[in-house]
N, C-alpha and C. Protein backbone atom coordinates (compact mmCIF):
# COMPACT_ATOMS: atom_id res chain seq x y z
N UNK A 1 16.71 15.33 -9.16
CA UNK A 1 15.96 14.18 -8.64
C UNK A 1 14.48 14.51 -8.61
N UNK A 2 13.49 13.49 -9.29
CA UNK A 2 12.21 13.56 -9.03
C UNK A 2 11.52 12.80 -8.35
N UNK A 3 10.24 12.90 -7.99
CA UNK A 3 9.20 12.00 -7.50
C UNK A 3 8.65 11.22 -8.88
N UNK A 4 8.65 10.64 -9.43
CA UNK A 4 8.03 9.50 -10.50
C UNK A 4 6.74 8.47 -9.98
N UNK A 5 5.31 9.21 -10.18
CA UNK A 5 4.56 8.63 -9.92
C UNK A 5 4.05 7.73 -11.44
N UNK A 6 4.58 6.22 -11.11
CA UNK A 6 3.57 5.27 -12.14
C UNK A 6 1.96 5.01 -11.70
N UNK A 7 1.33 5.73 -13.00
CA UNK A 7 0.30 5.61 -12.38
C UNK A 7 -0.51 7.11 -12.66
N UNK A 8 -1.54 7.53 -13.62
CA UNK A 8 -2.14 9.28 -12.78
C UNK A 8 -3.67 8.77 -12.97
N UNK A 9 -4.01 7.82 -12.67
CA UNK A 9 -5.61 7.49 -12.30
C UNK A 9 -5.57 8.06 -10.92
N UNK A 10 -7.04 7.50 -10.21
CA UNK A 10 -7.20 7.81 -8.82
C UNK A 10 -5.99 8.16 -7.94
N UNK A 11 -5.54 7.05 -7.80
CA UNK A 11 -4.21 6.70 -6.56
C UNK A 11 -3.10 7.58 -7.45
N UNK A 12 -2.59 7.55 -8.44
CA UNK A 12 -1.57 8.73 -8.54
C UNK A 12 -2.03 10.04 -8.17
N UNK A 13 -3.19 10.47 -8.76
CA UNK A 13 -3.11 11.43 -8.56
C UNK A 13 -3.61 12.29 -6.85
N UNK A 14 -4.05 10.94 -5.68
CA UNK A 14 -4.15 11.39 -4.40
C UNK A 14 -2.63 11.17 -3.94
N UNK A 15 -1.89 10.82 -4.82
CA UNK A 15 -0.48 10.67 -4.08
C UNK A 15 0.47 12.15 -4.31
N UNK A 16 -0.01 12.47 -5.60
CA UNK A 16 0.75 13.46 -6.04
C UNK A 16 0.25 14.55 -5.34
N UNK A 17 -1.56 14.74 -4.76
CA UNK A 17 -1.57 15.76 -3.76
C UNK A 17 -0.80 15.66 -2.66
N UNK A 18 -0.75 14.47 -2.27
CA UNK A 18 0.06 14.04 -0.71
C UNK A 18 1.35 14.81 -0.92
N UNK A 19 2.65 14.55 -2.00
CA UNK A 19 3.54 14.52 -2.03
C UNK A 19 4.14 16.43 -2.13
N UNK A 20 2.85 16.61 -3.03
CA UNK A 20 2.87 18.50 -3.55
C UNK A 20 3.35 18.69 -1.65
N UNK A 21 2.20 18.54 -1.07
CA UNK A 21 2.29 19.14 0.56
C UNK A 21 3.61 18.59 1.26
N UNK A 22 4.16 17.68 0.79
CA UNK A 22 5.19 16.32 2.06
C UNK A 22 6.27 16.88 1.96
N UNK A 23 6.80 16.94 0.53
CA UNK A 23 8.14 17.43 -0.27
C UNK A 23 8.23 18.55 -1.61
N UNK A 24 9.49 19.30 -1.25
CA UNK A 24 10.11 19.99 -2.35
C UNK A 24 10.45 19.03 -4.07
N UNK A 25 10.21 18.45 -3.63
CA UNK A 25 11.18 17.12 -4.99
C UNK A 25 10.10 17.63 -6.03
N UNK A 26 10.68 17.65 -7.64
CA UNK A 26 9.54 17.67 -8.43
C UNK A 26 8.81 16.70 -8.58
N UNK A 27 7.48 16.72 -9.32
CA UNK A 27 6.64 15.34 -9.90
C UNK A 27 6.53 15.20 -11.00
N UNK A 28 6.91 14.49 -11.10
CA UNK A 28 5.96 13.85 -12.51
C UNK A 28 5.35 12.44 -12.47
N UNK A 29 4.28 12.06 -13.36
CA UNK A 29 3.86 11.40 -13.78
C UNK A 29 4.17 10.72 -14.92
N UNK A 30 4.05 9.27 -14.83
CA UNK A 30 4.70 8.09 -15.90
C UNK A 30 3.55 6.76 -15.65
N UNK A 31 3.54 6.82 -17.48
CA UNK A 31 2.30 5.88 -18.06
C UNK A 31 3.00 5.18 -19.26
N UNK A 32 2.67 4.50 -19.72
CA UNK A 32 3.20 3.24 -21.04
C UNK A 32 3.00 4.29 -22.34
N UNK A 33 1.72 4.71 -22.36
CA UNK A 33 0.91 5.52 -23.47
C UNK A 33 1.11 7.07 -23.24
N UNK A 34 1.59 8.36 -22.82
CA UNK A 34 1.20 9.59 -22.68
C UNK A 34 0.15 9.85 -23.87
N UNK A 35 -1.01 10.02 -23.33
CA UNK A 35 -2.08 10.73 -24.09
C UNK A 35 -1.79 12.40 -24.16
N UNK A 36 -1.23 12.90 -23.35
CA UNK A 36 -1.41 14.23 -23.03
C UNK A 36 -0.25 14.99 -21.96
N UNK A 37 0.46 16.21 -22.36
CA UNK A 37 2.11 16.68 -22.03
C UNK A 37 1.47 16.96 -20.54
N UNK A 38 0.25 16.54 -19.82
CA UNK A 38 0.44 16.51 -18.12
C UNK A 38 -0.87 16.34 -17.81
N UNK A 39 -1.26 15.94 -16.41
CA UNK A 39 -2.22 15.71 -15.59
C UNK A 39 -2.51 16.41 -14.61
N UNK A 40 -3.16 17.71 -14.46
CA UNK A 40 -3.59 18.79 -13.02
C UNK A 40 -2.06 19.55 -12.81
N UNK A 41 -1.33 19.77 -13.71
CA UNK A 41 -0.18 20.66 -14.17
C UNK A 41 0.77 20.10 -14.07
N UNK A 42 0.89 18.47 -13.45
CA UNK A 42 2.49 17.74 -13.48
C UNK A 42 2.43 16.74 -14.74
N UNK A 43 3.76 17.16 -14.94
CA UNK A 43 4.25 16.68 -16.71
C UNK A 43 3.98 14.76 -16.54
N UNK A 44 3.62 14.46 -17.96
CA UNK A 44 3.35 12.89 -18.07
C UNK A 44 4.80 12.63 -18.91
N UNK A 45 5.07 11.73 -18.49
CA UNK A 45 5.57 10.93 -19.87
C UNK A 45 5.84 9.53 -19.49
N UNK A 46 6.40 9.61 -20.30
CA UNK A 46 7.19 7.55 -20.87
C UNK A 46 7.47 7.19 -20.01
N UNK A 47 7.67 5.75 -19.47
CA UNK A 47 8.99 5.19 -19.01
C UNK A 47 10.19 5.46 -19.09
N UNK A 48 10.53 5.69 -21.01
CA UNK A 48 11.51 5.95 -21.42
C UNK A 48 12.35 7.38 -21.09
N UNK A 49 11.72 8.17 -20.25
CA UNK A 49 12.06 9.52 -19.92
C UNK A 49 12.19 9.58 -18.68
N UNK A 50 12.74 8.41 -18.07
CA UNK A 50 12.79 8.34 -16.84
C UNK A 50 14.15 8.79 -16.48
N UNK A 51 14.66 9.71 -15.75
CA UNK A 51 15.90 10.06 -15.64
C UNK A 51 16.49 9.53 -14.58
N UNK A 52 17.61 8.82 -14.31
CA UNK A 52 18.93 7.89 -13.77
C UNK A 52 18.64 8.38 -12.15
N UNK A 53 17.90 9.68 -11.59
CA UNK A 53 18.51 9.30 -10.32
C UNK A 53 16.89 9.78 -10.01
N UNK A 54 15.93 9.20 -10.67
CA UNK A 54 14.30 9.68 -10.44
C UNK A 54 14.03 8.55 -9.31
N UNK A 55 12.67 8.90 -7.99
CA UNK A 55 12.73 7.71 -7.20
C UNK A 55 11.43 7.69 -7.85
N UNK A 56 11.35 6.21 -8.27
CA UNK A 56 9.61 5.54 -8.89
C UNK A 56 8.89 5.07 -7.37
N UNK A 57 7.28 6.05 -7.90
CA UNK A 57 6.87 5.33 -6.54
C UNK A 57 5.65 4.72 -7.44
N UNK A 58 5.08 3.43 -7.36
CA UNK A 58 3.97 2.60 -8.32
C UNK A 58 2.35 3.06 -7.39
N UNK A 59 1.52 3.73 -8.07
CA UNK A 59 0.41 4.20 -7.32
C UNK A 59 -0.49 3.23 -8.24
N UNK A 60 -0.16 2.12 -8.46
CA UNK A 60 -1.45 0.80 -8.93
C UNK A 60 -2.27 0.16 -7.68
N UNK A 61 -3.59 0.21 -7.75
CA UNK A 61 -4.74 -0.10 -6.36
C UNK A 61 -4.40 -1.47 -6.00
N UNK A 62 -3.42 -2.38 -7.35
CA UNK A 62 -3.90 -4.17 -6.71
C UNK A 62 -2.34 -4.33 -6.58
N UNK A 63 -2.14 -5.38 -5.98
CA UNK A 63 -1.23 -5.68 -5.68
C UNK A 63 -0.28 -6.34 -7.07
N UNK A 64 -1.28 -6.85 -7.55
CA UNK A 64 -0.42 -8.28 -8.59
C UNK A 64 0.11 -6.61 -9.45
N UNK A 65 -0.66 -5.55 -9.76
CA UNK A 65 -0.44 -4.88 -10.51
C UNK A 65 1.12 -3.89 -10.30
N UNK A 66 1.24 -3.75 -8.86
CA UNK A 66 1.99 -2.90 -8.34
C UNK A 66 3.64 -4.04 -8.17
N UNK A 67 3.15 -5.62 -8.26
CA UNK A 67 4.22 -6.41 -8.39
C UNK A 67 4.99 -6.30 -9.48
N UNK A 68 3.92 -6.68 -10.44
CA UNK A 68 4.18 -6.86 -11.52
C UNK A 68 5.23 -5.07 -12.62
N UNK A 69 5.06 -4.18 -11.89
CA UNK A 69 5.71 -2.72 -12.22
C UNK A 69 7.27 -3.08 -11.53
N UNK A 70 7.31 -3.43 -10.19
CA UNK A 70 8.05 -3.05 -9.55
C UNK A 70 9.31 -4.30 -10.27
N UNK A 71 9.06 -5.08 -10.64
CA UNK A 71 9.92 -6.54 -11.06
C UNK A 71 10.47 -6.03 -12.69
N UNK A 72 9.36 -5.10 -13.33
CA UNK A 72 9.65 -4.76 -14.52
C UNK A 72 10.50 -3.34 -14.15
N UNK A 73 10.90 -2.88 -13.31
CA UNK A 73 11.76 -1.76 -13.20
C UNK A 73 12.23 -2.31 -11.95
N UNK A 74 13.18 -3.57 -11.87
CA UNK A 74 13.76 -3.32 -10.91
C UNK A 74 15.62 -3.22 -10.23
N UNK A 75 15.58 -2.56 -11.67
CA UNK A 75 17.24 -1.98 -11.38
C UNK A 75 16.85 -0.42 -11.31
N UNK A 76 15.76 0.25 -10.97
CA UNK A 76 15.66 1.65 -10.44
C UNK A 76 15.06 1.62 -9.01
N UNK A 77 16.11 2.86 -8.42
CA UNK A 77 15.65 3.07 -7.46
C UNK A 77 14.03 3.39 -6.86
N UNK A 78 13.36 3.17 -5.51
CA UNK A 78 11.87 3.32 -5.10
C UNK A 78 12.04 4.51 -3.82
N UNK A 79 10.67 5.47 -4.43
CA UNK A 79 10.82 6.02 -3.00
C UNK A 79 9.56 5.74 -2.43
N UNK A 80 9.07 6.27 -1.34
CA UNK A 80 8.13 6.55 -0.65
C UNK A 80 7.34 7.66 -0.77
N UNK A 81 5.70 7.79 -0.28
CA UNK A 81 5.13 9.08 -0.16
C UNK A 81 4.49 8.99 1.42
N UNK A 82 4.50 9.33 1.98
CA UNK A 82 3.92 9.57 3.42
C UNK A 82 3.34 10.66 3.83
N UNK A 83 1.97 10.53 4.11
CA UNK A 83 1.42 11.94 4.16
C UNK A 83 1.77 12.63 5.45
N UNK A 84 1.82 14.06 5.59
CA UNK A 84 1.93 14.85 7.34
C UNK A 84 0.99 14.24 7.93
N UNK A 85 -0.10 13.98 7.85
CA UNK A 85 -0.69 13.98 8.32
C UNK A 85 -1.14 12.19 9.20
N UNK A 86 -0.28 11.32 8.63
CA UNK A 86 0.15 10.25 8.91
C UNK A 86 0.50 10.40 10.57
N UNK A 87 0.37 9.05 10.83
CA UNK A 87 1.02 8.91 12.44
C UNK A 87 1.84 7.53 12.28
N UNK A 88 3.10 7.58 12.23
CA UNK A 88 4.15 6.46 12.16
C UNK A 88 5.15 6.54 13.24
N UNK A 89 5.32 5.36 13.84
CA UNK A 89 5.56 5.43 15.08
C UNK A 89 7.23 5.38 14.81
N UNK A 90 8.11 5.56 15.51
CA UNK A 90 9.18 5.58 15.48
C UNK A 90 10.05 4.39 15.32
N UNK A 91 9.36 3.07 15.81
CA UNK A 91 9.77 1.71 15.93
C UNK A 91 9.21 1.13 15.20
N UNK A 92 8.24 1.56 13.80
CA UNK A 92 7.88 0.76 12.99
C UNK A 92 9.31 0.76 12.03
N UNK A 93 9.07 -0.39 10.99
CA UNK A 93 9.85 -0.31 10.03
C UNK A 93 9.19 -0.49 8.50
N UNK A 94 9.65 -0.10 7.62
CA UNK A 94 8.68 0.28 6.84
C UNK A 94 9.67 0.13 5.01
N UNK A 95 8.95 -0.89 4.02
CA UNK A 95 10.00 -1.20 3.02
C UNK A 95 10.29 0.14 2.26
N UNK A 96 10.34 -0.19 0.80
CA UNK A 96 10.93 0.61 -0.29
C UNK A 96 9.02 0.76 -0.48
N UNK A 97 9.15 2.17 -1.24
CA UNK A 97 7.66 1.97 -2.22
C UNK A 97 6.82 2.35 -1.51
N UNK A 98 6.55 2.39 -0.17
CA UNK A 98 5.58 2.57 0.88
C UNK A 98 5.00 4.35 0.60
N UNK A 99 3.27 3.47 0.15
CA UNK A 99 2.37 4.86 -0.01
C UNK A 99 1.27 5.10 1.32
N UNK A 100 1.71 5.98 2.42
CA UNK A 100 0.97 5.97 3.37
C UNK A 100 -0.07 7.44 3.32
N UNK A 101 -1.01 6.88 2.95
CA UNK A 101 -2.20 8.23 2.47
C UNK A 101 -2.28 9.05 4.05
N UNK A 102 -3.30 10.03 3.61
CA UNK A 102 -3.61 10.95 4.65
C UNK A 102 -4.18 10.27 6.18
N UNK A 103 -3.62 10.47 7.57
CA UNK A 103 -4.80 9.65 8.71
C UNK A 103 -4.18 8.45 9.11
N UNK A 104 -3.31 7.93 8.01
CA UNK A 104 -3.02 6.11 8.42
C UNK A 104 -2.27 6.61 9.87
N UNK A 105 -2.28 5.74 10.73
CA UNK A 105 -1.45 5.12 11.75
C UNK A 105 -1.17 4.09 12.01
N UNK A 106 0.27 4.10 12.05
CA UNK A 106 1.12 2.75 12.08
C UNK A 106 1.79 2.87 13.27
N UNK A 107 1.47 1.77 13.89
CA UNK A 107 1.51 2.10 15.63
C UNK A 107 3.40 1.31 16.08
N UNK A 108 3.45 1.13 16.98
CA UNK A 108 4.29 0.52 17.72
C UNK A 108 4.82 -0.59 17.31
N UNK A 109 6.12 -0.88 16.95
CA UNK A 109 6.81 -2.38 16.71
C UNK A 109 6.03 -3.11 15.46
N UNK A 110 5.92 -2.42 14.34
CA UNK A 110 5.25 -2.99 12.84
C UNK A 110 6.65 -2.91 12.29
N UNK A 111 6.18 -4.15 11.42
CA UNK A 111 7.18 -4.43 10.27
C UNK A 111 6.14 -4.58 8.71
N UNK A 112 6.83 -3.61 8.65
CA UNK A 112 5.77 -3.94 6.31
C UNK A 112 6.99 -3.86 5.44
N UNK A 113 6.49 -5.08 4.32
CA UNK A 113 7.36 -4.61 3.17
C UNK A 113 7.01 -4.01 2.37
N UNK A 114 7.62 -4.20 1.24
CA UNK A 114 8.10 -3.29 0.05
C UNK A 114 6.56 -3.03 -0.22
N UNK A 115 6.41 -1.88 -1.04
CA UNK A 115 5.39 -1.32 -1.99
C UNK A 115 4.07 -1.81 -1.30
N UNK A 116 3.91 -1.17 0.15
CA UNK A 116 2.60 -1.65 0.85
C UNK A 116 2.23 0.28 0.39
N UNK A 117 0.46 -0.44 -0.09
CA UNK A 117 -0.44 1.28 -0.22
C UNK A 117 -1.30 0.73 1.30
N UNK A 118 -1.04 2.18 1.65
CA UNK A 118 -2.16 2.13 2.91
C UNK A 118 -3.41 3.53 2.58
N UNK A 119 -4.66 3.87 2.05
CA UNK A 119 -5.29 4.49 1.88
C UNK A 119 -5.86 4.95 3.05
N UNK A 120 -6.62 5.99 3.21
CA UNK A 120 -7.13 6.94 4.21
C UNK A 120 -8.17 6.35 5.35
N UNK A 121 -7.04 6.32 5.97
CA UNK A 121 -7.41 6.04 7.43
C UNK A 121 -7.06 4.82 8.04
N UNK A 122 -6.35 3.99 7.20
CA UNK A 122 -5.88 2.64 7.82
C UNK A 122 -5.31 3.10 8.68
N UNK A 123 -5.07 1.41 9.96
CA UNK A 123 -4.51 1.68 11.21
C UNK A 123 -3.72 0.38 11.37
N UNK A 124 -2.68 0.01 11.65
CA UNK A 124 -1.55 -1.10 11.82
C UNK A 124 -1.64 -0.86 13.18
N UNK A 125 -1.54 -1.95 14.08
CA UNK A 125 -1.82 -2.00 15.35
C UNK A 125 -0.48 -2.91 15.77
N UNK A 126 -0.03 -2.78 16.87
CA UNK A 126 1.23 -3.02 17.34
C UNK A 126 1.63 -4.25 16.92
N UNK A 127 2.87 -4.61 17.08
CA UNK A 127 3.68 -5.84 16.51
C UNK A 127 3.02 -6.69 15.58
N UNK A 128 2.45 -5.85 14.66
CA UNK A 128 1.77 -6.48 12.88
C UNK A 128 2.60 -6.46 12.20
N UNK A 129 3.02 -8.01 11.71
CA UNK A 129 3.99 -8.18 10.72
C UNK A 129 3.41 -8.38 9.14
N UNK A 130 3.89 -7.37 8.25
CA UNK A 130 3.10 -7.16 7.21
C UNK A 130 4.12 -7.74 5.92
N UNK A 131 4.03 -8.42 4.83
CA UNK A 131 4.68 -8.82 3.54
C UNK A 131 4.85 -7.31 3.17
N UNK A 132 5.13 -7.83 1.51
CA UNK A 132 5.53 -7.08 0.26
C UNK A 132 3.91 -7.07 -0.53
N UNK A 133 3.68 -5.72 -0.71
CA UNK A 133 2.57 -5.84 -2.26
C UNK A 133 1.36 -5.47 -1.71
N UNK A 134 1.36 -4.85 0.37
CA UNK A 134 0.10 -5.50 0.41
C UNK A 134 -0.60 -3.94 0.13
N UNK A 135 -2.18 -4.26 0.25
CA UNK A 135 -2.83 -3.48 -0.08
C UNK A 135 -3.92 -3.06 1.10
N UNK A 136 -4.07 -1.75 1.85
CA UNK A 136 -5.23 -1.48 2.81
C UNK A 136 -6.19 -0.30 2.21
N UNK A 137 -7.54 -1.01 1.70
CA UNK A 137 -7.85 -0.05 1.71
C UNK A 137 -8.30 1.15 2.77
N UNK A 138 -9.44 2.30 2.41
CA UNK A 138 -9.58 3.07 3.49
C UNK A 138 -10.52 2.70 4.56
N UNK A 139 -9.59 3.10 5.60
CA UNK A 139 -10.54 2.78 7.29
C UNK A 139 -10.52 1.05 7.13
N UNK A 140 -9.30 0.62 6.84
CA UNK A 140 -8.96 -0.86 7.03
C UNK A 140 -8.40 -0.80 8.97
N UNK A 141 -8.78 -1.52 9.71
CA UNK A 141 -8.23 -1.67 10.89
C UNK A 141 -7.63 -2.90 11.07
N UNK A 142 -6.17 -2.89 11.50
CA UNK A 142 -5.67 -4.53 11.58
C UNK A 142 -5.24 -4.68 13.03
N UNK A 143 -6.00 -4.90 14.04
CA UNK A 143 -5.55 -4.68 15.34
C UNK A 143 -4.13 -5.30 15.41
N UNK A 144 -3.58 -5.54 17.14
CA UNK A 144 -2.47 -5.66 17.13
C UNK A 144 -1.82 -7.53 16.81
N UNK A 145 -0.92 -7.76 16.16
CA UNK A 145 0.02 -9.11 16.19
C UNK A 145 -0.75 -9.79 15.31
N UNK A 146 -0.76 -9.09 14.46
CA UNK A 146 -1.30 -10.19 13.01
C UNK A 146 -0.35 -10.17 11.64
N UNK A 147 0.22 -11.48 11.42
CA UNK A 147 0.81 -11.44 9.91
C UNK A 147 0.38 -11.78 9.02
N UNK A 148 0.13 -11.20 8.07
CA UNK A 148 -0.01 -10.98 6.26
C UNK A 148 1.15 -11.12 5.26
N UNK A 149 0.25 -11.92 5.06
CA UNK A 149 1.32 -12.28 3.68
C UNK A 149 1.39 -11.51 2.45
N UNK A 150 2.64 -11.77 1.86
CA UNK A 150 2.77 -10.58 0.59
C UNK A 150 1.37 -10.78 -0.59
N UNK A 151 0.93 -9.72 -0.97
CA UNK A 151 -0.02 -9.75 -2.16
C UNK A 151 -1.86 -10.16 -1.61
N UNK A 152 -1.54 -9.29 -0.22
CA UNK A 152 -2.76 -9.52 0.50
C UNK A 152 -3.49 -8.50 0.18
N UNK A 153 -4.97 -8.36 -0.08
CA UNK A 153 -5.71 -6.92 -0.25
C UNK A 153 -7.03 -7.03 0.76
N UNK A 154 -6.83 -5.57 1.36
CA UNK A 154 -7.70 -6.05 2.37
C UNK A 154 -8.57 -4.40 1.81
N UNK A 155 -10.17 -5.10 1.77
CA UNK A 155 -11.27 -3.64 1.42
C UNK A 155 -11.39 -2.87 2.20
N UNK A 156 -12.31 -2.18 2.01
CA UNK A 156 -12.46 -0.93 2.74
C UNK A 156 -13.38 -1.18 3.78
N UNK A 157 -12.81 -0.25 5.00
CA UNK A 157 -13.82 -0.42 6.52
C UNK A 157 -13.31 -1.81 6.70
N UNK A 158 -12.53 -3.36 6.46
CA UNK A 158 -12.61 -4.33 6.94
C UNK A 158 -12.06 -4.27 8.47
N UNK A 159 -12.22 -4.71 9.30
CA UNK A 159 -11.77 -5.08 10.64
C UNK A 159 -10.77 -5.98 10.68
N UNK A 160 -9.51 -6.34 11.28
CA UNK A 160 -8.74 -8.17 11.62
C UNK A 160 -9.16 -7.65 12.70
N UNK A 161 -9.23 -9.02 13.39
CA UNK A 161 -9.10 -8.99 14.66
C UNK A 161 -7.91 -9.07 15.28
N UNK A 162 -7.17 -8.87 16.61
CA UNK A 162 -5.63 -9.22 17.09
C UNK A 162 -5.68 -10.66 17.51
N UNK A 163 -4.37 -10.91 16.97
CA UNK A 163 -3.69 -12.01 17.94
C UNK A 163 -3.13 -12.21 18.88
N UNK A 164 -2.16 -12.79 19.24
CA UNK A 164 -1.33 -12.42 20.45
C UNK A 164 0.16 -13.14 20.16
N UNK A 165 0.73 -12.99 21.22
CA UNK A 165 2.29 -12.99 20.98
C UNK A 165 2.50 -14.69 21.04
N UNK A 166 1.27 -15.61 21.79
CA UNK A 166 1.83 -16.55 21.54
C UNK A 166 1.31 -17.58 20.09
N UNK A 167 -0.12 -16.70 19.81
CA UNK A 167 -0.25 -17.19 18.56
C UNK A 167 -0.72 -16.15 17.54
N UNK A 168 0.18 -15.34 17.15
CA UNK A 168 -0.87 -14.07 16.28
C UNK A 168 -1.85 -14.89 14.88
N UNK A 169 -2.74 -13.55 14.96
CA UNK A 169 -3.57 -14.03 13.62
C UNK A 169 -2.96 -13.66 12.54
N UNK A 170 -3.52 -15.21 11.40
CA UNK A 170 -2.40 -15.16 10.36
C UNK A 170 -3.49 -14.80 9.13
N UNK A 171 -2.70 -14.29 7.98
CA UNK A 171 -3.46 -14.07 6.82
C UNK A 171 -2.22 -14.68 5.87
N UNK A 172 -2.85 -15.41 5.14
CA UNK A 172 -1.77 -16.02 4.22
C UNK A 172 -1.72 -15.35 3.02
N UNK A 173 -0.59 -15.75 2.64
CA UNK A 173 -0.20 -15.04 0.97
C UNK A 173 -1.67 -14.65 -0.18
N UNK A 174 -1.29 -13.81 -0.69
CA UNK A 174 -2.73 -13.54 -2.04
C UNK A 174 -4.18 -13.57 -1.39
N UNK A 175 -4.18 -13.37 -0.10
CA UNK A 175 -5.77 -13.85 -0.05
C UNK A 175 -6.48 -12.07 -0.08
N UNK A 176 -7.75 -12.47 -0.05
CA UNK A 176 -8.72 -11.19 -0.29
C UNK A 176 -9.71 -11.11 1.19
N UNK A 177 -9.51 -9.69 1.82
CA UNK A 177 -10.40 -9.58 2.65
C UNK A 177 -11.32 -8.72 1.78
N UNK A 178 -13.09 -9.01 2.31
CA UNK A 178 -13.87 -8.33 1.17
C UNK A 178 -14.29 -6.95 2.30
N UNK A 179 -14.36 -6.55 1.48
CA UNK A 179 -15.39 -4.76 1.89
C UNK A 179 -16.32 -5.08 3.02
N UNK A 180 -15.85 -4.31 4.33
CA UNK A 180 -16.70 -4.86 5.62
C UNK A 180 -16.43 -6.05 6.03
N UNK A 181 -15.72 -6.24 6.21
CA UNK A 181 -15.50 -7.85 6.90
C UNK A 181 -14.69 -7.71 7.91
N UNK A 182 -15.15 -8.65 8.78
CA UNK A 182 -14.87 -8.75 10.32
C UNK A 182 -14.04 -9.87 10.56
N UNK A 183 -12.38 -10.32 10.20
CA UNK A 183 -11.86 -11.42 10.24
C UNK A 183 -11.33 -11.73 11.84
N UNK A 184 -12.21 -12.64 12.73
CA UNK A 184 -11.88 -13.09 13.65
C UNK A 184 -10.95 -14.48 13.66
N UNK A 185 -10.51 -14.94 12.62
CA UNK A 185 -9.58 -16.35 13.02
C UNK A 185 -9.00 -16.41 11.61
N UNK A 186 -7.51 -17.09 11.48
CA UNK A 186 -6.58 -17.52 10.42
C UNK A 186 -7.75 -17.51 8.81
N UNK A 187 -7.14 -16.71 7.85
CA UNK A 187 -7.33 -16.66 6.49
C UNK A 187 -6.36 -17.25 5.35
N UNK A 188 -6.52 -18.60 4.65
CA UNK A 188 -5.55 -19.57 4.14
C UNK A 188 -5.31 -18.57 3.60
N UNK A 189 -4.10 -18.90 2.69
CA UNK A 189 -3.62 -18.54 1.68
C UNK A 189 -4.49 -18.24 0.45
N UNK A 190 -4.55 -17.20 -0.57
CA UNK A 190 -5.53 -17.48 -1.67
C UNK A 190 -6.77 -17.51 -1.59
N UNK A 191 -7.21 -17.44 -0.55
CA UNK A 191 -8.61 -17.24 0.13
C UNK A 191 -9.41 -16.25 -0.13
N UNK A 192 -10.60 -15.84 -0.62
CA UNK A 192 -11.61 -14.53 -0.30
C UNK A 192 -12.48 -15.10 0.62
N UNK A 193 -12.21 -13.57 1.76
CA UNK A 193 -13.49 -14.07 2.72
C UNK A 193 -14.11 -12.98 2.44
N UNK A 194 -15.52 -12.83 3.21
CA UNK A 194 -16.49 -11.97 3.53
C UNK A 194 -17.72 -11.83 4.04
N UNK A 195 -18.13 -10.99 4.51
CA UNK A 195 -18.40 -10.75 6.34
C UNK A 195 -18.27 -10.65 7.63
N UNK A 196 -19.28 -10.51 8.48
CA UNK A 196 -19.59 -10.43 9.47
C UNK A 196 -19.79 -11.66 10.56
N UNK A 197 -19.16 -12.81 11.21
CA UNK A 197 -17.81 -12.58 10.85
C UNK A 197 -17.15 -12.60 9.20
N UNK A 198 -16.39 -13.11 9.21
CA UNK A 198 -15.62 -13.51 7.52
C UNK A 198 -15.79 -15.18 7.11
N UNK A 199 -16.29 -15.06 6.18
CA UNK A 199 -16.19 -16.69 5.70
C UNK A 199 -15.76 -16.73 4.17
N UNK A 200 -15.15 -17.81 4.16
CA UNK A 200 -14.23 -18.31 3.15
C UNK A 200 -15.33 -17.91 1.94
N UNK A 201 -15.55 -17.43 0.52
CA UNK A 201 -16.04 -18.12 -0.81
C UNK A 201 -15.28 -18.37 -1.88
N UNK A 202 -16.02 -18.44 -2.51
CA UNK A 202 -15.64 -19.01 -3.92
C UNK A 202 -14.71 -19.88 -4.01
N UNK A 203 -14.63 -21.12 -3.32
CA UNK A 203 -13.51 -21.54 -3.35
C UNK A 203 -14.52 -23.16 -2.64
C-alpha cells in the first residue's frame, strides 16, 4: 500500500513533506505526463501505474481542479494527509481526501467534506459546517457556526466572521473569498468578494 500524491507542484510536494514525517506508507507521486523517474527522491509516474490497493490523495490548489481528479478516479480508494503538528479535535468529522497542512486547527463539533485542503495555519472554529472541494488557504480563520458550500475557496489571511446557532453565517456554493478579506454577513452562491469588510465584484 502507498500514499499516491496527484499532483508534485507546490502542494504535492508540501504534502509529501507532511506525510515523510506523519507515516511509514511509501510515496509516490502521479502526473498525466512523467517528465522524469522522481521528484526530491519519490518515484513519479502514470496514472496507469497506479497499484489496486494505493490511497490517492489529489494535492491540486483549486477546487474545480481537485473535483474534477477525484470524479475521474472515482472507483479508487482516497486517503488523507494530516500533519503532527495539526490540532483536530476529537468531535470533528472529517471526509475522504482531507489535506490538513502543518498548524491547522479544527476545533470542536466541525463537519468537512470530501477532499477539503486546509494550508498552514487555517483555523475551523466550532460547529462549522464545511462541503466537499473546499479550499483554505494559509492563516484562513473561519470563526465559529458558519456553512460553506462545496467548491468554496477562501485566500490567504481571509477572516469569516461567526454566526450563531440560531442563524449561522452562510457561504454559498463556488463562491471566492479574496486574499484579506473580512466576511462579516451571508456570501451568495458564485460570488467573489473582497475586503475590508467584503463586498461582492465582478458580478
Amino acid at each position: 500500500m502507498r500514499l499516491a500524491i496527484f499532483g508534485a507542484g507546490g502542494m504535492g510536494r508540501e504534502l509529501a513533506d507532511i506525510a515523510r514525517r506523519s507515516t511509514d506508507w511509501p510515496i509516490v507521486f502521479v502526473v498525466d505526463e512523467p517528465d522524469a523517474a522522481d521528484v526530491q527522491g519519490l518515484p513519479l509516474i502514470a496514472p496507469d501505474a497506479l497499484e489496486p490497493d494505493d490511497r490517492l490523495v489529489i494535492a491540486l490548489g483549486t477546487s474545480t481542479g481537485r473535483q474534477a481528479v477525484a470524479e475521474r478516479f472515482a472507483d479508487r480508494a482516497f486517503g488523507s494527509v494530516v500533519a503532527s503538528s495539526a490540532i483536530v479535535s476529537p468531535s470533528a468529522r472529517i471526509g475522504e481526501g482531507a489535506q490538513i497542512c502543518d498548524f491547522v486547527a479544527i476545533n470542536n463539533s466541525v463537519t468537512i467534506g470530501r477532499h477539503f485542503q486546509a494550508n498552514v495555519f487555517a483555523q475551523v472554529s466550532h460547529d462549522c459546517v464545511i462541503g466537499d472541494y473546499v479550499t483554505f488557504s494559509p492563516r484562513t480563520t473561519c470563526n465559529g457556526t458558519v456553512h460553506i458550500g462545496d467548491g468554496v475557496f477562501v485566500g490567504a489571511g481571509a477572516v469569516i466572521r461567526n454566526g450563531s446557532s440560531e442563524r449561522p453565517l452562510v457561504i454559498g456554493e463556488g463562491a471566492t473569498i479574496g486574499m484579506g478579506a473580512v466576511v462579516v454577513k451571508d456570501v451568495p452562491a458564485g460570488a467573489t468578494v473582497w475586503g475590508i469588510p467584503a463586498r461582492e465584484i465582478g458580478r
